[in-house]
C-alpha atoms as a PDB file:
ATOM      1  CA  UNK A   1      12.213   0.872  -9.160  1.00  0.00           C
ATOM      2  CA  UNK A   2      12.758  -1.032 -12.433  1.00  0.00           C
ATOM      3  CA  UNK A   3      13.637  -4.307 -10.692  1.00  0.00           C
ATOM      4  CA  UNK A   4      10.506  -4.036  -8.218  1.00  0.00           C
ATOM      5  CA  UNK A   5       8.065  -3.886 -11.063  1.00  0.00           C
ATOM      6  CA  UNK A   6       9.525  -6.303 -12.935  1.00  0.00           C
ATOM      7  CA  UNK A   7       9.694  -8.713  -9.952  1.00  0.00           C
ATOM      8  CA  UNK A   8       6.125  -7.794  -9.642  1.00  0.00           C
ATOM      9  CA  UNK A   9       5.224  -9.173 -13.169  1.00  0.00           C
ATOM     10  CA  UNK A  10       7.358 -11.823 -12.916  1.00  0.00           C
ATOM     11  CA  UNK A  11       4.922 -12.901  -9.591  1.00  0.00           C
ATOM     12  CA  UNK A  12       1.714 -11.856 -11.032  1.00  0.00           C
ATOM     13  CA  UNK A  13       2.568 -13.408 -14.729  1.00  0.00           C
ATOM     14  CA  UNK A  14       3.654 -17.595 -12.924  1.00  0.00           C
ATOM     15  CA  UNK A  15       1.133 -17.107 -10.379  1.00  0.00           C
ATOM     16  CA  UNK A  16      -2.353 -15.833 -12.190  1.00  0.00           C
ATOM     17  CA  UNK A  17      -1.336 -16.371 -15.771  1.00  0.00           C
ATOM     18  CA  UNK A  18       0.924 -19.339 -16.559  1.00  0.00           C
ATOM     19  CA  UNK A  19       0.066 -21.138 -12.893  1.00  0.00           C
ATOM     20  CA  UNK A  20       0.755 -24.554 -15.150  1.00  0.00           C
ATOM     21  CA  UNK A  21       5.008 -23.774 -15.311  1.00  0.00           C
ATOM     22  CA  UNK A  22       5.125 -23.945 -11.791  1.00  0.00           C
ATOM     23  CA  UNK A  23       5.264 -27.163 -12.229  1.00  0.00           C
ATOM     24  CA  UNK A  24       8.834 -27.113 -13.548  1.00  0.00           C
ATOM     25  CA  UNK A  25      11.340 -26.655 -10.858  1.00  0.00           C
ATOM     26  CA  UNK A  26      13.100 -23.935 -13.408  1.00  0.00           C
ATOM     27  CA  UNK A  27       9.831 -21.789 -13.250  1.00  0.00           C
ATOM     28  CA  UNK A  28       9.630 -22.486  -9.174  1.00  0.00           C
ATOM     29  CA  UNK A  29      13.282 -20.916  -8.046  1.00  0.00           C
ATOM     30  CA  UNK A  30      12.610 -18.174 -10.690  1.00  0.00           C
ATOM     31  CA  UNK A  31       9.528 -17.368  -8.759  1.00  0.00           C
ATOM     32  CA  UNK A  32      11.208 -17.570  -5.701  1.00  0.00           C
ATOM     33  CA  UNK A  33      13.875 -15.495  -6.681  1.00  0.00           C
ATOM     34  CA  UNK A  34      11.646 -13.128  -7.885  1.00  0.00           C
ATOM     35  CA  UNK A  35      10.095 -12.884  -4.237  1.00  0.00           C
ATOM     36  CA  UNK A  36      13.541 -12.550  -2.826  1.00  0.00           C
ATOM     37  CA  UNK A  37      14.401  -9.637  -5.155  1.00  0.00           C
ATOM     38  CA  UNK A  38      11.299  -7.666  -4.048  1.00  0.00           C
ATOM     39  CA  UNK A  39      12.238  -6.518  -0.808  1.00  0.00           C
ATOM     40  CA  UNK A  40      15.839  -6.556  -2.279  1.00  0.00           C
ATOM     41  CA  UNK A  41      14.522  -4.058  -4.730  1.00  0.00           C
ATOM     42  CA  UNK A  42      12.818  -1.820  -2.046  1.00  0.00           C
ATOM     43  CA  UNK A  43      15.666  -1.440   0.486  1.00  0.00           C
ATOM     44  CA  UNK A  44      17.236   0.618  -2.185  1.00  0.00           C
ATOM     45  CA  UNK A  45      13.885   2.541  -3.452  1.00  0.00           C
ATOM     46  CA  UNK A  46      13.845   3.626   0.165  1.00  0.00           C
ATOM     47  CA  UNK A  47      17.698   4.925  -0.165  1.00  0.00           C
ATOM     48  CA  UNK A  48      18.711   7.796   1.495  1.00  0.00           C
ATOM     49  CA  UNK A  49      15.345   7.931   3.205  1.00  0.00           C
ATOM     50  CA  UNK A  50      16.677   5.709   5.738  1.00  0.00           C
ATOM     51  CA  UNK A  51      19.726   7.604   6.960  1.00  0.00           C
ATOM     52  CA  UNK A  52      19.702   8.869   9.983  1.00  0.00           C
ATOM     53  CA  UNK A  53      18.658  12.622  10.087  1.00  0.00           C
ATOM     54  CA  UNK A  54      21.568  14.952  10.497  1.00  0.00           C
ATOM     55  CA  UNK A  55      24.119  12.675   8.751  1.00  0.00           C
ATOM     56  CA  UNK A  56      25.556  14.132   5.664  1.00  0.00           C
ATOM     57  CA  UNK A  57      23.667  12.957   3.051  1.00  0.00           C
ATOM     58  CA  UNK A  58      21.026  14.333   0.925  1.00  0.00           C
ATOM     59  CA  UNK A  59      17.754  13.453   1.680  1.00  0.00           C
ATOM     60  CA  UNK A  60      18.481  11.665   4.777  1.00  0.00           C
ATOM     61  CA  UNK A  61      15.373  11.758   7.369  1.00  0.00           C
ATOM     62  CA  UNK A  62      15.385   8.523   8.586  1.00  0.00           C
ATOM     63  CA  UNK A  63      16.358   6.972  12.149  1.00  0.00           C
ATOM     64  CA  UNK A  64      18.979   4.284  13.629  1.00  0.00           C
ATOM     65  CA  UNK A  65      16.659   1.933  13.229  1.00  0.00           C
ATOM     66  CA  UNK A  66      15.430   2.524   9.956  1.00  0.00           C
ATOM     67  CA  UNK A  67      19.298   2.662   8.817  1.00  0.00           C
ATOM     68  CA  UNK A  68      19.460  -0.820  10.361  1.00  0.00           C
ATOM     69  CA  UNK A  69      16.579  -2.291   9.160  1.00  0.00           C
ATOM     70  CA  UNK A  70      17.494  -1.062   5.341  1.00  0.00           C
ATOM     71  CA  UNK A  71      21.125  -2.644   6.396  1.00  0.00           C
ATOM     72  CA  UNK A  72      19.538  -5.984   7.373  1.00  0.00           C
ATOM     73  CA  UNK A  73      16.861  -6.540   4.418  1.00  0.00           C
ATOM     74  CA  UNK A  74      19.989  -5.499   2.112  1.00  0.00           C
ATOM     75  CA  UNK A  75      22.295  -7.726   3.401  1.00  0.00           C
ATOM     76  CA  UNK A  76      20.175 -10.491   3.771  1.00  0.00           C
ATOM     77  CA  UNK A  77      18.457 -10.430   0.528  1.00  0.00           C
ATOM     78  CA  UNK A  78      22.095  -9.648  -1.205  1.00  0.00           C
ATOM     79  CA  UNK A  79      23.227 -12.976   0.106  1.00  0.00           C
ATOM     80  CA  UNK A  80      19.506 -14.782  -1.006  1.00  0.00           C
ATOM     81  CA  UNK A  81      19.146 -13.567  -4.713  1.00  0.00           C
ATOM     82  CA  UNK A  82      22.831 -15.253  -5.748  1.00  0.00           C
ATOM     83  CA  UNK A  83      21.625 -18.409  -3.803  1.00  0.00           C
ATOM     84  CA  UNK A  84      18.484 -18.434  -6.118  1.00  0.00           C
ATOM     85  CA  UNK A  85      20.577 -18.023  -9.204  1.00  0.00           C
ATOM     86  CA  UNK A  86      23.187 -20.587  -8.147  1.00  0.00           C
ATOM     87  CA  UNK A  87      20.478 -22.902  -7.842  1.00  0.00           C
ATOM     88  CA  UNK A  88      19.359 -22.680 -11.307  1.00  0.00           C
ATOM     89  CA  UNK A  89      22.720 -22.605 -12.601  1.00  0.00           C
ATOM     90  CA  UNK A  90      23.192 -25.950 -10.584  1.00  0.00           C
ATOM     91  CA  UNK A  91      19.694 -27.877 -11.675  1.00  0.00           C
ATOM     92  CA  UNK A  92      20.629 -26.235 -15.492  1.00  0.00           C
ATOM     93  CA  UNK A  93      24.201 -28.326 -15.278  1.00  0.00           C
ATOM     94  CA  UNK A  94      22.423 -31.634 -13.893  1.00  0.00           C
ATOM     95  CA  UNK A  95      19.959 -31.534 -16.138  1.00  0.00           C
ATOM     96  CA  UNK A  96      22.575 -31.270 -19.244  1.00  0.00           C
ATOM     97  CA  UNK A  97      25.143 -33.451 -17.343  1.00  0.00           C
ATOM     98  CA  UNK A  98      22.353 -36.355 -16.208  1.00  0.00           C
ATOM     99  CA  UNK A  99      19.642 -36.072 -18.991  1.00  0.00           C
ATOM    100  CA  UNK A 100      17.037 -35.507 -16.915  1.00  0.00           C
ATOM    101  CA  UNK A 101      13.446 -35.651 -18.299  1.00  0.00           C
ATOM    102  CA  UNK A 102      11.196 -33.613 -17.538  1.00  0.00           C
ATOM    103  CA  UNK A 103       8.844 -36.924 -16.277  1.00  0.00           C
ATOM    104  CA  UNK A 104      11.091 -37.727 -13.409  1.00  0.00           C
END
């Protein structure tokens, strides 16, 4: 629940309040990484909810599909999020190794 809301303000705080950063590509894959981590987030607020009912696990009163649906949004968002942060260890390095400015 932690990382949902502050995914949230992350979105709300480069989108309504400091619109101007996103015009750094640093502040760009953070926001985008911040959108990735939101459903990321929820697929494990939902938890046990999605199980299918009659497995044993506590609070499990979900369906198949549910259970597969949690699966897919996990797995595909697990593999996104390190993408993200791969990225801006990547334009981090080529901006130390090249000496980018920030006018190009």
């Amino acid at each position: 629940a932690i990382s949902f809301l502050s995914s949230s303000y992350v979105i709300y705080y480069l989108i309504f309040k400091e619109r101007k950063k996103l015009q750094r590509l640093h502040h760009r894959l953070v926001l985008a990484m911040n959108f990735a981590l939101l459903p990321f987030s929820f697929a494990f607020v939902w938890g046990n909810w999605a199980i299918p009912e009659g497995t044993p696990h506590y609070g499990a009163m979900g369906t198949v599909n549910t259970c597969t649906a949690q699966g897919f949004i996990t797995w595909v968002f697990a593999m996104t999020v390190p993408t993200y942060y791969g990225s801006l260890v990547l334009q981090a390095f080529l901006g130390i190794i090249k000496n980018f400015k920030e006018e190009k």
